[in-house]
Protein backbone atom coordinates (compact mmCIF):
# COMPACT_ATOMS: atom_id res chain seq x y z
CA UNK A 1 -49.15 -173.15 91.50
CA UNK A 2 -50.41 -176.40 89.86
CA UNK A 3 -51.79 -176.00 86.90
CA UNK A 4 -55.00 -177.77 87.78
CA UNK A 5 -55.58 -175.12 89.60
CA UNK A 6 -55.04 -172.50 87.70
CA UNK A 7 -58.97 -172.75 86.32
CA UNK A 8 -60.08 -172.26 89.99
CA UNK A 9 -57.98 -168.78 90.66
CA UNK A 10 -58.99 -167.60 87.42
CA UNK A 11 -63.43 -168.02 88.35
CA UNK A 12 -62.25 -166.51 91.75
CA UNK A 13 -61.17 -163.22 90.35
CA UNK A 14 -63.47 -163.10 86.98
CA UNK A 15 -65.84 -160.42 87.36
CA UNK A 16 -68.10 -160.90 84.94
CA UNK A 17 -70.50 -158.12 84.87
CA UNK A 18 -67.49 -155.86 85.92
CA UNK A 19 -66.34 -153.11 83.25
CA UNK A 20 -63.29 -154.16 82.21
CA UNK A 21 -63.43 -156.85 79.56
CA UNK A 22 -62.66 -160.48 79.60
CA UNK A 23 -59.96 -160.95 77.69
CA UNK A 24 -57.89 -158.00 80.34
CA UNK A 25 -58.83 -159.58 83.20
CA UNK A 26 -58.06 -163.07 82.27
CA UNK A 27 -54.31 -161.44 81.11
CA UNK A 28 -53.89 -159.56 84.53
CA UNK A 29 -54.65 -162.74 86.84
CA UNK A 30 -51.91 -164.38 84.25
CA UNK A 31 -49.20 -161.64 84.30
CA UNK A 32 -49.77 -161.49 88.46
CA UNK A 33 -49.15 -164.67 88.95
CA UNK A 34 -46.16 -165.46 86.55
CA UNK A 35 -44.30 -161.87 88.14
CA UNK A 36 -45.00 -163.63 91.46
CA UNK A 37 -43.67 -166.86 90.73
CA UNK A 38 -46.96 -168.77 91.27
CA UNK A 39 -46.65 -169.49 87.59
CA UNK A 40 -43.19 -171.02 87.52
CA UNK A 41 -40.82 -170.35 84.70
CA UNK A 42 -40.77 -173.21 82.00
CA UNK A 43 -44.32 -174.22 82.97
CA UNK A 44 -46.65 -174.94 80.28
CA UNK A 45 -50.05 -173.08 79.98
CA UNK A 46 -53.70 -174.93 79.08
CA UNK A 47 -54.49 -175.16 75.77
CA UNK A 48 -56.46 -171.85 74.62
CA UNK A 49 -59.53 -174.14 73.63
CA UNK A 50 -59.29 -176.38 77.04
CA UNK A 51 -58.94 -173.10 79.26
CA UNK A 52 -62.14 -171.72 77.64
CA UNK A 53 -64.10 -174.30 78.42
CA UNK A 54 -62.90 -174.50 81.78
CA UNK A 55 -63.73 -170.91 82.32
CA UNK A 56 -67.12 -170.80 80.63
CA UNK A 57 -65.31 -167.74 78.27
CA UNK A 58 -65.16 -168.07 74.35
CA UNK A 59 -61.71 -169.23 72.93
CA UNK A 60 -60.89 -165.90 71.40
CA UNK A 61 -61.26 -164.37 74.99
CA UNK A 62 -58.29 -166.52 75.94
CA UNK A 63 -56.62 -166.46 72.75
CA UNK A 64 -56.25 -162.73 72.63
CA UNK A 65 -55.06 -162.78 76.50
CA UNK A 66 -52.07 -165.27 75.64
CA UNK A 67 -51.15 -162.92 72.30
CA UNK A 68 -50.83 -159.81 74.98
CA UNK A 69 -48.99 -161.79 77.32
CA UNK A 70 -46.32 -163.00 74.27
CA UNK A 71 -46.41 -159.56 72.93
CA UNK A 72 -45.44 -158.37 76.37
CA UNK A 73 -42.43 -161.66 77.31
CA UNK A 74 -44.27 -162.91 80.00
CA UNK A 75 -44.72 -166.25 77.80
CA UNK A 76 -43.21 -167.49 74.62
CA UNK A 77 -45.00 -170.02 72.14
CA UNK A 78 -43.51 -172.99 70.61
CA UNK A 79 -44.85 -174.21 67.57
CA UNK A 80 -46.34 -177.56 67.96
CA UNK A 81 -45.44 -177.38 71.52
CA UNK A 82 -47.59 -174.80 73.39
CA UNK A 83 -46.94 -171.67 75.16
CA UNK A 84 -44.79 -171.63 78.06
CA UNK A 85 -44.27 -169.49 81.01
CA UNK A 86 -41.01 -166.91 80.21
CA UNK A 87 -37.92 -166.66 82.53
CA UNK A 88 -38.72 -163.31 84.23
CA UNK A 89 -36.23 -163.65 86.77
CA UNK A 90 -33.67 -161.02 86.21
CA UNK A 91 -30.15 -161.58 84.40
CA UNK A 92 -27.26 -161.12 86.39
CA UNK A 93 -26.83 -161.11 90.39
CA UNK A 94 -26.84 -157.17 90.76
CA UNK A 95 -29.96 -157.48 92.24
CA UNK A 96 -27.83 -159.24 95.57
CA UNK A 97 -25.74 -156.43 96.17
CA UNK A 98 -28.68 -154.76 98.47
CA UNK A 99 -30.91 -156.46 101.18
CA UNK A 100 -33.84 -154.25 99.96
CA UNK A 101 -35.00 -152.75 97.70
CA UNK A 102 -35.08 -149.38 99.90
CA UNK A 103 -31.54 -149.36 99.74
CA UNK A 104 -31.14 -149.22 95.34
CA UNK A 105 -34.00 -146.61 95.50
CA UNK A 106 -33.89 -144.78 98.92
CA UNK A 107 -35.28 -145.51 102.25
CA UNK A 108 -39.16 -143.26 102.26
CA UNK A 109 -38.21 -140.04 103.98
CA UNK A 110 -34.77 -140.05 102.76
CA UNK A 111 -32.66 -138.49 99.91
CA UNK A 112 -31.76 -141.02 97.31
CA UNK A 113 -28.72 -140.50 95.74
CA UNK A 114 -29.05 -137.07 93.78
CA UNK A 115 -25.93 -135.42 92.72
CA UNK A 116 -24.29 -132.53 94.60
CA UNK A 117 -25.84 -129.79 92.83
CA UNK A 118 -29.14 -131.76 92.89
CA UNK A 119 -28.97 -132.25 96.65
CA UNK A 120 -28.39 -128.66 96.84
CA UNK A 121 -31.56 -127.43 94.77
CA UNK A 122 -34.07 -129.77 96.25
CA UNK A 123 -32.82 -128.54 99.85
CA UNK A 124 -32.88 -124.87 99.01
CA UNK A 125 -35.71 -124.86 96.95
CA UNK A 126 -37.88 -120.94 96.83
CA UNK A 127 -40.85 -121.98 94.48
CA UNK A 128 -43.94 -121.62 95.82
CA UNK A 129 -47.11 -123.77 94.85
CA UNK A 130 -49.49 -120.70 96.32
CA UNK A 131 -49.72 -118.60 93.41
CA UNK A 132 -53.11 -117.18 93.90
CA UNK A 133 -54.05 -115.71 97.81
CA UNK A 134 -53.36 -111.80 98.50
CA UNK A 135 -49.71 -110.41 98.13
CA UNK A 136 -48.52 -113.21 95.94
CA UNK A 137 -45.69 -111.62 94.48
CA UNK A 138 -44.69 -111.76 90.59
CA UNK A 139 -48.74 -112.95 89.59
CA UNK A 140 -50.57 -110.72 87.55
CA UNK A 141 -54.14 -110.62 87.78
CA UNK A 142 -54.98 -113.01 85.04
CA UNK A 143 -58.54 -112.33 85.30
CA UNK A 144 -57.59 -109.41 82.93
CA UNK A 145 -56.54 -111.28 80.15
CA UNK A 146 -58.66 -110.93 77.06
CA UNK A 147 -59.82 -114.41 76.44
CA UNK A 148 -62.82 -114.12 74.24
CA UNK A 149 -60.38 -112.42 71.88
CA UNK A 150 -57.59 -114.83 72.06
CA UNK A 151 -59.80 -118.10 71.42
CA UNK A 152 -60.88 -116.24 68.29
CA UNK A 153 -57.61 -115.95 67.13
CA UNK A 154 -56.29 -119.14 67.94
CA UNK A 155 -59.38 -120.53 66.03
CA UNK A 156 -58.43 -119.13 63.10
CA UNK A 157 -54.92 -120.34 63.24
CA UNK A 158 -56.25 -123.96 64.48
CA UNK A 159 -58.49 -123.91 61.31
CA UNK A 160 -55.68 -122.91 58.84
CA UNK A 161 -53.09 -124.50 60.56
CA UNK A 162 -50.22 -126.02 58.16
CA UNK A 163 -47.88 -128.74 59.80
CA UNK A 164 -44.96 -127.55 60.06
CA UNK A 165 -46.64 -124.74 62.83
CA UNK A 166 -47.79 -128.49 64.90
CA UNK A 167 -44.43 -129.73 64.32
CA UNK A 168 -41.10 -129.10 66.60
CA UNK A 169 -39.94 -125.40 66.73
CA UNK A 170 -36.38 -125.34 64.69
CA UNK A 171 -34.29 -122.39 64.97
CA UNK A 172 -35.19 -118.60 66.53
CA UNK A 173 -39.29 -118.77 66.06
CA UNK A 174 -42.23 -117.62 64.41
CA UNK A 175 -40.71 -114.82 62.47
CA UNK A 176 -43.69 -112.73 61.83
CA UNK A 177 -44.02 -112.45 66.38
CA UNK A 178 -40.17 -111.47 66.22
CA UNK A 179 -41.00 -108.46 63.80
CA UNK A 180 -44.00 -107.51 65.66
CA UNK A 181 -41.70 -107.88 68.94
CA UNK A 182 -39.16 -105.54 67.77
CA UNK A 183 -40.86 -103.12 66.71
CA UNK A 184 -42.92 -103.05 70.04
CA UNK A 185 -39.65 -102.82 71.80
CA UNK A 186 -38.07 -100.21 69.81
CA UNK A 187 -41.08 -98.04 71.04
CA UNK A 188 -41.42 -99.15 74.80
CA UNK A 189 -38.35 -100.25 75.70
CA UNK A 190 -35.71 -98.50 73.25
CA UNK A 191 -34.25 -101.51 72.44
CA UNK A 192 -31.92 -101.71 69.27
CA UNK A 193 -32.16 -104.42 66.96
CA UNK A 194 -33.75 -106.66 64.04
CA UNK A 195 -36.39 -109.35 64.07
CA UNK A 196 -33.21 -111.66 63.53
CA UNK A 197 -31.86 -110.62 66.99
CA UNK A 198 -34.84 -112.20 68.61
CA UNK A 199 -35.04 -115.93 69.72
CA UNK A 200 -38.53 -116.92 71.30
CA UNK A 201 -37.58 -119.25 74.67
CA UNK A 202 -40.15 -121.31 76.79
CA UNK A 203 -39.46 -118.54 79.44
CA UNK A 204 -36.92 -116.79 81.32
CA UNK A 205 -35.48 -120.11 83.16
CA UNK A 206 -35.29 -121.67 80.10
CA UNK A 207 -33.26 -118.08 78.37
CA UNK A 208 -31.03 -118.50 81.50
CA UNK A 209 -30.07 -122.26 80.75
CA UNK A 210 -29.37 -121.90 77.52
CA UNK A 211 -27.27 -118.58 77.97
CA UNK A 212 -25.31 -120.65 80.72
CA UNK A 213 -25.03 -123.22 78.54
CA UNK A 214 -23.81 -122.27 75.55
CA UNK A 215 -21.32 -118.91 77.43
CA UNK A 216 -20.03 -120.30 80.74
CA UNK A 217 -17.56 -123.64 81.45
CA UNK A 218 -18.03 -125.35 84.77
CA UNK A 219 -16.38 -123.54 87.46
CA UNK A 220 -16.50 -119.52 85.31
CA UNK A 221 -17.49 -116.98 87.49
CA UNK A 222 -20.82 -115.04 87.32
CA UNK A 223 -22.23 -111.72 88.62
CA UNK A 224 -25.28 -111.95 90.39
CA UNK A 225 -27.43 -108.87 92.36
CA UNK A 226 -27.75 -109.36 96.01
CA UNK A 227 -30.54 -109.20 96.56
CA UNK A 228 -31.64 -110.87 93.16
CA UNK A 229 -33.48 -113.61 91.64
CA UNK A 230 -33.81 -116.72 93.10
CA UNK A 231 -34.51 -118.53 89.98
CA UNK A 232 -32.05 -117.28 87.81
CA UNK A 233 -28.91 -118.21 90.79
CA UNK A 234 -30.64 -121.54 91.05
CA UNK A 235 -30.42 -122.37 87.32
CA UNK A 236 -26.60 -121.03 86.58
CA UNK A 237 -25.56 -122.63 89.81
CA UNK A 238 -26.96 -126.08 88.95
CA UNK A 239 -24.83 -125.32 84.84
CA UNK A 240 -21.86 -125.36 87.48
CA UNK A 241 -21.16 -121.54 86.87
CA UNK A 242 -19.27 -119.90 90.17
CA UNK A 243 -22.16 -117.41 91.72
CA UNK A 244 -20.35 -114.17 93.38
CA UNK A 245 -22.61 -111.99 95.03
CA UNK A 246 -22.09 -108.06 94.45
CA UNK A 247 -24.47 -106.14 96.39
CA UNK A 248 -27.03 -103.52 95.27
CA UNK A 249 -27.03 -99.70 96.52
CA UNK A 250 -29.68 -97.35 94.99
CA UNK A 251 -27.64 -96.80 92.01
CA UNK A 252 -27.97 -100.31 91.05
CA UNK A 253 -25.38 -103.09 91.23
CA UNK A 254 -22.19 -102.09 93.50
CA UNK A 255 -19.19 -103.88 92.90
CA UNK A 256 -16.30 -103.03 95.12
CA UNK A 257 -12.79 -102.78 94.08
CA UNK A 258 -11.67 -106.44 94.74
CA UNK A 259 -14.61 -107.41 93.05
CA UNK A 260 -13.61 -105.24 89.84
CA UNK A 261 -9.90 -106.96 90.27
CA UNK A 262 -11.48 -109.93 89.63
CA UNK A 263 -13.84 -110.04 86.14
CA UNK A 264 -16.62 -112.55 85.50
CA UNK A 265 -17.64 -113.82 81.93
CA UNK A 266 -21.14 -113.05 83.09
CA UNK A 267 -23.03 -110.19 84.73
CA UNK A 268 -26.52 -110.70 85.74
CA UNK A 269 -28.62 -107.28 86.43
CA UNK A 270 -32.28 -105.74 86.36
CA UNK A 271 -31.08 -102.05 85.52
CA UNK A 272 -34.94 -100.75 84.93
CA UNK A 273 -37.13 -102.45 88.09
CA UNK A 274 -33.91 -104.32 90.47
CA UNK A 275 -35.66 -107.30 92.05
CA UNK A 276 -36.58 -107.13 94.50
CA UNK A 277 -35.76 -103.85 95.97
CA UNK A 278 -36.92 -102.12 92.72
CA UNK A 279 -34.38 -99.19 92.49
CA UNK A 280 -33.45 -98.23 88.85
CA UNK A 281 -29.89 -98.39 87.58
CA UNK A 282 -28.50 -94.69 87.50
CA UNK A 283 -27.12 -93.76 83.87
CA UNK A 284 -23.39 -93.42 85.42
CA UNK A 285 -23.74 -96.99 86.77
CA UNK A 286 -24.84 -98.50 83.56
CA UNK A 287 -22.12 -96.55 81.88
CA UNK A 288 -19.60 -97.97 83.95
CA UNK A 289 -21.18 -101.82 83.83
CA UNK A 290 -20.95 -101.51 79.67
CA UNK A 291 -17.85 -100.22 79.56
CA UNK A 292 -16.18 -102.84 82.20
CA UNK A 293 -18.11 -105.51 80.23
CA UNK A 294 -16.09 -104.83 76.85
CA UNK A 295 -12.67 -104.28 78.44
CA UNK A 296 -13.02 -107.78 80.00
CA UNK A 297 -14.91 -109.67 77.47
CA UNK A 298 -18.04 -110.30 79.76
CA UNK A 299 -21.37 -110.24 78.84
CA UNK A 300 -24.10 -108.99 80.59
CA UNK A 301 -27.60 -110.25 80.96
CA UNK A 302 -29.95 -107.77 81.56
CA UNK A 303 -33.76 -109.04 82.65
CA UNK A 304 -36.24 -106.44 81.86
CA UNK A 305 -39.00 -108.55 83.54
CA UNK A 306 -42.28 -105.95 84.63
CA UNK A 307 -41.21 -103.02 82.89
CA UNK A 308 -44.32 -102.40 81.08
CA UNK A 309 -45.88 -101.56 84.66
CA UNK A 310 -44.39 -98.05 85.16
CA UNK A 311 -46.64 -95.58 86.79
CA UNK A 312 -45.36 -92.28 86.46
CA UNK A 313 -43.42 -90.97 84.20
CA UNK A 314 -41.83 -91.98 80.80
CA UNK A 315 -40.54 -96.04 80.57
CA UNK A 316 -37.00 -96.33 81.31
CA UNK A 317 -35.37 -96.93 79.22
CA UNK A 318 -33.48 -101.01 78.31
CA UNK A 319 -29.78 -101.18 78.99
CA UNK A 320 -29.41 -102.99 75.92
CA UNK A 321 -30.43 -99.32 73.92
CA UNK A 322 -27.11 -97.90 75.49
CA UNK A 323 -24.64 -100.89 74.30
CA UNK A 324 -22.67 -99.72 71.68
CA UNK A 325 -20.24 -102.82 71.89
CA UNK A 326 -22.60 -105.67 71.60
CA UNK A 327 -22.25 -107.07 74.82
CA UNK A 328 -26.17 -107.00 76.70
CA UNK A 329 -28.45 -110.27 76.03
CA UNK A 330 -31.80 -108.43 77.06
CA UNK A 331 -34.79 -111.06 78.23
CA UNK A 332 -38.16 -110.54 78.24
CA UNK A 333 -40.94 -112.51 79.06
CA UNK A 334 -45.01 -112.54 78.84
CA UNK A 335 -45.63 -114.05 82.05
CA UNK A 336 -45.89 -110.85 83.70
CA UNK A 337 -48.26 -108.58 80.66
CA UNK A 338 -50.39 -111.86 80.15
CA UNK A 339 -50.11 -114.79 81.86
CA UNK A 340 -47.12 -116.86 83.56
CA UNK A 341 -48.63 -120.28 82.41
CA UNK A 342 -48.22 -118.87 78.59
CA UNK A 343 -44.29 -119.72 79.03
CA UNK A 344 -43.31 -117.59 76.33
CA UNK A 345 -40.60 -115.18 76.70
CA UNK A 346 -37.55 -114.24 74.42
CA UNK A 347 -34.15 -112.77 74.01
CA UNK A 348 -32.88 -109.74 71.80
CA UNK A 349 -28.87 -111.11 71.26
CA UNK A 350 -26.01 -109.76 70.03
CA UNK A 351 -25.66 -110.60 66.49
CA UNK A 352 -22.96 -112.71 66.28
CA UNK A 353 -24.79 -115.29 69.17
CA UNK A 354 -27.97 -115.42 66.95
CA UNK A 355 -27.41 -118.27 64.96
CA UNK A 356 -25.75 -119.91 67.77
CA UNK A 357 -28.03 -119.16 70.27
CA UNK A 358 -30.94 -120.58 67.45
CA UNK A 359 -28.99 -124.47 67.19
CA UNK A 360 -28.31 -124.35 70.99
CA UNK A 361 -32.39 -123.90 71.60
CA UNK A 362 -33.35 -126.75 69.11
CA UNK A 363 -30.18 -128.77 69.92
CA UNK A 364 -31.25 -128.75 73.97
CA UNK A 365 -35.02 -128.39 74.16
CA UNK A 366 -36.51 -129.00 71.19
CA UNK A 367 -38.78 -126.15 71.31
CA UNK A 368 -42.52 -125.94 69.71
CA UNK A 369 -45.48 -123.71 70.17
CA UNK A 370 -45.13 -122.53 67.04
CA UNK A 371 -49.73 -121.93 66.70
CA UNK A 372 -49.14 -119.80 69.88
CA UNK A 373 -46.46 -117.67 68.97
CA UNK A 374 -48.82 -116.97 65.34
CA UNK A 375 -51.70 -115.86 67.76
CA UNK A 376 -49.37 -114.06 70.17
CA UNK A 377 -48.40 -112.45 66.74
CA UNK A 378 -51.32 -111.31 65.39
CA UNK A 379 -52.46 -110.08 69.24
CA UNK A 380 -50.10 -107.85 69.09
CA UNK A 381 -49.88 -106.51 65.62
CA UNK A 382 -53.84 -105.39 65.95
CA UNK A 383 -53.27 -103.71 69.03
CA UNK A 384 -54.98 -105.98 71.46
CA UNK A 385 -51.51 -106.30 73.74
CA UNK A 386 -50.98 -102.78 73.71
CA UNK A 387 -54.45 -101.99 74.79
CA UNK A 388 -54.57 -105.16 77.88
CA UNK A 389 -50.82 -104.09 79.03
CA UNK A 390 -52.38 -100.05 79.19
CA UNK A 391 -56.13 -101.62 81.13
CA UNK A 392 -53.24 -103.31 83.61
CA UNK A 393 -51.40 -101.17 84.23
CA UNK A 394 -54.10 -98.57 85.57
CA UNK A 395 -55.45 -101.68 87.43
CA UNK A 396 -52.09 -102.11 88.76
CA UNK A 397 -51.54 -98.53 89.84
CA UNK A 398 -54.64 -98.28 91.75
CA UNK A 399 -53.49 -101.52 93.37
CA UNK A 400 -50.19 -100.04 94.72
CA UNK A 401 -51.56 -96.98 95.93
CA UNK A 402 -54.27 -98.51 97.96
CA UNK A 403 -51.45 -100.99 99.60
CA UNK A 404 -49.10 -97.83 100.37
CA UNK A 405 -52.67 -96.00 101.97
CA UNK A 406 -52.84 -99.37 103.93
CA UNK A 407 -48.93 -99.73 105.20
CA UNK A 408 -49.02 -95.88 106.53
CA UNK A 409 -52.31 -96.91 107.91
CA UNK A 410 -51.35 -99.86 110.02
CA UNK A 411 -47.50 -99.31 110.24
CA UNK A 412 -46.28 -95.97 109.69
CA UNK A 413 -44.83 -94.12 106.10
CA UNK A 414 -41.07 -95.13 107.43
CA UNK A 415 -41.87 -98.75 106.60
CA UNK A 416 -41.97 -98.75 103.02
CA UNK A 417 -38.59 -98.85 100.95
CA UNK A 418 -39.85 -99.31 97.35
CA UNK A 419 -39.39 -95.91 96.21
CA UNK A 420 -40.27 -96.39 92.05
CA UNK A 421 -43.75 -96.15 91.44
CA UNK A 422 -43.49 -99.57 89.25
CA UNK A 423 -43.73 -103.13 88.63
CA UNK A 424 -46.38 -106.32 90.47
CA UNK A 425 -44.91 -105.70 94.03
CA UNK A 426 -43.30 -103.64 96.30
CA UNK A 427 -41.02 -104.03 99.83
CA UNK A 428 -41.60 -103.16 103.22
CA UNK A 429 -38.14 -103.25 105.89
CA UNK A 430 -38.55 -104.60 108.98
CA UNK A 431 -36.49 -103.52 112.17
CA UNK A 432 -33.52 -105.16 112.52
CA UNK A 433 -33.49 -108.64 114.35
CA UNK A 434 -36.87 -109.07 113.14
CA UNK A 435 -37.50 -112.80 111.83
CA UNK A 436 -39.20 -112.35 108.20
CA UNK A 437 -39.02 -116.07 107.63
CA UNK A 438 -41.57 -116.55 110.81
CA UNK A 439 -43.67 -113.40 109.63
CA UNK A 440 -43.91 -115.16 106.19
CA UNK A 441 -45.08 -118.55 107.70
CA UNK A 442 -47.66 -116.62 110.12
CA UNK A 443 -49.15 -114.90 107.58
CA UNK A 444 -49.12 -118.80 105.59
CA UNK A 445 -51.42 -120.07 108.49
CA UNK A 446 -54.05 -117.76 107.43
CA UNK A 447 -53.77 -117.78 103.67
CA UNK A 448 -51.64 -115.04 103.15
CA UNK A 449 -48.89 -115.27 101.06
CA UNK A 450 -45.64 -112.82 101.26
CA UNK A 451 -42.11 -113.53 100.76
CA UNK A 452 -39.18 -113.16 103.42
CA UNK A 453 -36.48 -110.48 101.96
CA UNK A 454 -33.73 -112.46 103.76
CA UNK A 455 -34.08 -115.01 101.24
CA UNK A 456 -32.84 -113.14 98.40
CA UNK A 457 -29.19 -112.75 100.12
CA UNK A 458 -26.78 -115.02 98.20
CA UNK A 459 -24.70 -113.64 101.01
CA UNK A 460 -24.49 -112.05 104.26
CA UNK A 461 -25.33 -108.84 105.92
CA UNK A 462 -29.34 -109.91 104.99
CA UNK A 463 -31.55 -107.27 105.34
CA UNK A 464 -35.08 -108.47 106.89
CA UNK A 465 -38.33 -107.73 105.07
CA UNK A 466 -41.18 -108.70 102.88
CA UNK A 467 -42.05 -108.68 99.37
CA UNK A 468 -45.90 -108.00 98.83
CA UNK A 469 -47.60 -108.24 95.45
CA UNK A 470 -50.68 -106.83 94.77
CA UNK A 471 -51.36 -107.29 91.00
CA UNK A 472 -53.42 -110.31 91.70
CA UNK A 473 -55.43 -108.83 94.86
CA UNK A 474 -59.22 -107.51 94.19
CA UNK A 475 -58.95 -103.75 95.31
CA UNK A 476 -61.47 -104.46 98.13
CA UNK A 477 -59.30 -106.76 99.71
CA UNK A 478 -56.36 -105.44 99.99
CA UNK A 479 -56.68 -102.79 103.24
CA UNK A 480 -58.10 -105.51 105.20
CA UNK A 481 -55.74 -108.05 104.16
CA UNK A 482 -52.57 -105.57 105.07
CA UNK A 483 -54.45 -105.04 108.18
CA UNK A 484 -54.61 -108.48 108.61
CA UNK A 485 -50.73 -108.83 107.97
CA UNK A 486 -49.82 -106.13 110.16
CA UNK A 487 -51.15 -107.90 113.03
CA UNK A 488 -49.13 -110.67 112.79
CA UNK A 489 -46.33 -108.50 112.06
CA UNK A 490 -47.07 -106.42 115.39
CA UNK A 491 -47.37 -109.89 117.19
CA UNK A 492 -43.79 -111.33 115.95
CA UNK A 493 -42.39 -107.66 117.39
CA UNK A 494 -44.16 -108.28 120.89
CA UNK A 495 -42.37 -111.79 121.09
């Protein structure tokens, strides 16, 4: 562009009654044009005073336009010179190596160039973005939660905060939560420990990273339930640990003999709620899982994650409570008894990982939410958590029984195969050669939400079925929602 023209483009895109000001406008027509070359490199600008005038704007309009664009490199300034257009042409001829663009950052529609693992991940991804529509499983009903009584305490601890609880998170957490946590769990969950045992995490994924991270080399073999957690594969997987399968009976995890040949450094198990089947570990089994732990130096990670929700009977009691050897890391989290967006959960460690286990979690995420952990603190020291987890969990019980009424109603008693009265969800089989995957993405197409077994198998024989959640369903929806699903399910058995 000539820069006698450069007055005429500028009136053609002024808007001057517009809402953004002058002085922005006037520096975006400039920038555009220098990053498309109309405004060469080397080419000198009008003089701030002689633009103005030009443009019928005051000087300092202009003036304040050129000191963004210098600020920014798109000009430099010369004293007793002028200001000239920058070279914004990149350095180097990397840029010649590819036709297109497309081709340095991937063609739309295509996978750019992730990394194995990431490739992987992306491809086999499980998360769901419906978190809300009837049998959602793992969502609590977060209607429940006791807001009025949380904003007042977080108002209080907004009101008195100090700045070091605003500032980054260094070491295990708010110590007066980790007192109040252990001495909850001591009750509940008979877990042994001190305060100092307990590091506060931004949630189980994150618990799982770090544990991978700071206990297993690239390439170390790990224990996983099959079925088990999605998640917690997905995340040791993509630390490079070596995932072997060992498959769950009734009794808990099953490893066979050539599996016991060969040890892991890591054994990952839900001993008091398995998920997803939901049987609980028998007493000889978690004998037997200790005791092969500390004659091969493993460590087991034991994920306690709906406990609270037992609905008969006395709590079960944590794995951890039996380990005599220090070997168990238990996790817990708050997603489940509050709310999952909280992203609060914790670990109760062995006591010589504790202070390693605290550098690791500032070293790698930098944690915070120190005001939050204070509130969660003081929630639970005057009894509000005990009393919320107790309203749930009669909620929750009504919940299951109405969706066991409605699965002998529509399909027959046979059909159910979570046996423990427990937890935010339960299982339903499906005959063999049934497709739970389709069934899954039927009930999708009419906004209902279950989960395919199948898709918990790390490994083959898979066992079709579905996992239903009813924590978050209103109790008046729930029969004609199964009835709903059973339909569907009928249909895919006609086919």
């Amino acid at each position: 562009m000539h820069i006698d023209a450069l007055q005429e483009h500028i009136l053609q895109r002024l808007d001057r009654d517009g809402e953004i000001p002058l002085t922005r406008q006037i520096y975006t027509i400039l920038s555009d044009l220098i990053l498309s070359g109309e405004l060469a490199a080397d080419v000198k600008l009008p003089a701030s005073r002689a633009l103005a005038a030009d443009c019928g704007v005051s000087r300092n309009t202009i003036m304040f336009a050129y000191e963004q664009l210098l600020a920014e490199g798109y000009v430099v300034s010369l004293t007793g010179s002028g200001t000239f257009v920058s070279e914004t042409v990149p350095v180097g001829n990397w840029s010649n190596d590819a036709e297109t663009v497309e081709e340095i950052v991937g063609v739309a529609g295509q996978s750019p160039s992730l990394s194995v693992r990431g490739l992987e991940m992306v491809n086999s991804a499980q998360a769901s973005p419906e978190q809300w529509q009837p049998f959602v499983s793992g969502v609590p009903d977060v209607s429940l939660f006791p807001k009025d009584i949380w904003l007042r305490l977080l108002r209080k601890h907004w009101q008195n905060a100090e700045p070091e609880m605003l500032s980054y998170a260094h070491g295990a957490g708010y110590l007066p939560l980790r007192k109040a946590l252990i001495d909850r769990l001591r009750l509940s969950r008979s877990v042994n420990g001190t305060a100092e045992q307990i590091v506060m995490v931004s949630g189980l994924h994150n618990a799982i990273s770090l544990i991978t991270h700071l206990l297993i080399d690239p390439g170390m073999t790990v224990w996983m339930e099959n079925p088990g957690y999605w998640g917690a594969s997905t995340v040791m997987r993509m630390a490079g640990a070596n995932i072997v399968p060992i498959n769950v009976d009734e009794e808990g995890i099953a490893p066979t003999d050539e599996q016991l040949a060969n040890p892991p450094k890591l054994i990952f198990v839900s001993p008091s709620h398995q998920y997803p089947l939901g049987h609980v570990m028998s007493l000889a089994r978690r004998r037997m899982i200790l005791d092969y732990a500390m004659a091969h130096d493993a460590w087991i990670v034991e994920d306690d994650y709906d406990s609270e929700f037992r609905f008969a009977g006395l709590p079960i009691a944590s794995l951890q409570g039996l380990d005599s050897y220090q070997k168990v890391i238990y996790l817990g989290t708050f997603s489940k008894t509050l709310y999952p967006g909280m992203r609060l959960g914790y670990m109760v460690l062995p006591e010589n990982l504790v202070t390693h286990f605290a550098v690791g979690l500032s070293e790698m995420y930098r944690d915070g939410r120190l005001l939050e952990q204070a509130v969660l603190a003081d929630f639970i020291t005057e009894g509000h958590y005990a009393a919320h987890v107790r309203r749930a969990r009669l909620r929750y019980a009504k919940r299951s029984a109405l969706l066991r009424e409605a699965i002998v109603e529509n399909l027959g008693s046979d059909w159910i195969s979570s046996n423990e009265d427990a937890g935010l969800h339960m299982v339903i089989h499906l005959p063999k050669g049934c497709d739970d995957i389709s069934i899954a993405e039927a009930a999708k197409a009419e906004d209902i939400v279950v989960r395919p077994l199948s898709k918990y198998y790390l490994a083959e024989p898979r066992t079709s079925g579905l996992l239903l959640g009813y924590a978050n369903v209103p109790d008046e929806l729930i029969k004609p929602k199964f009835s709903q699903l059973a339909q569907i399910i009928k249909s895919k058995l006609r086919e």
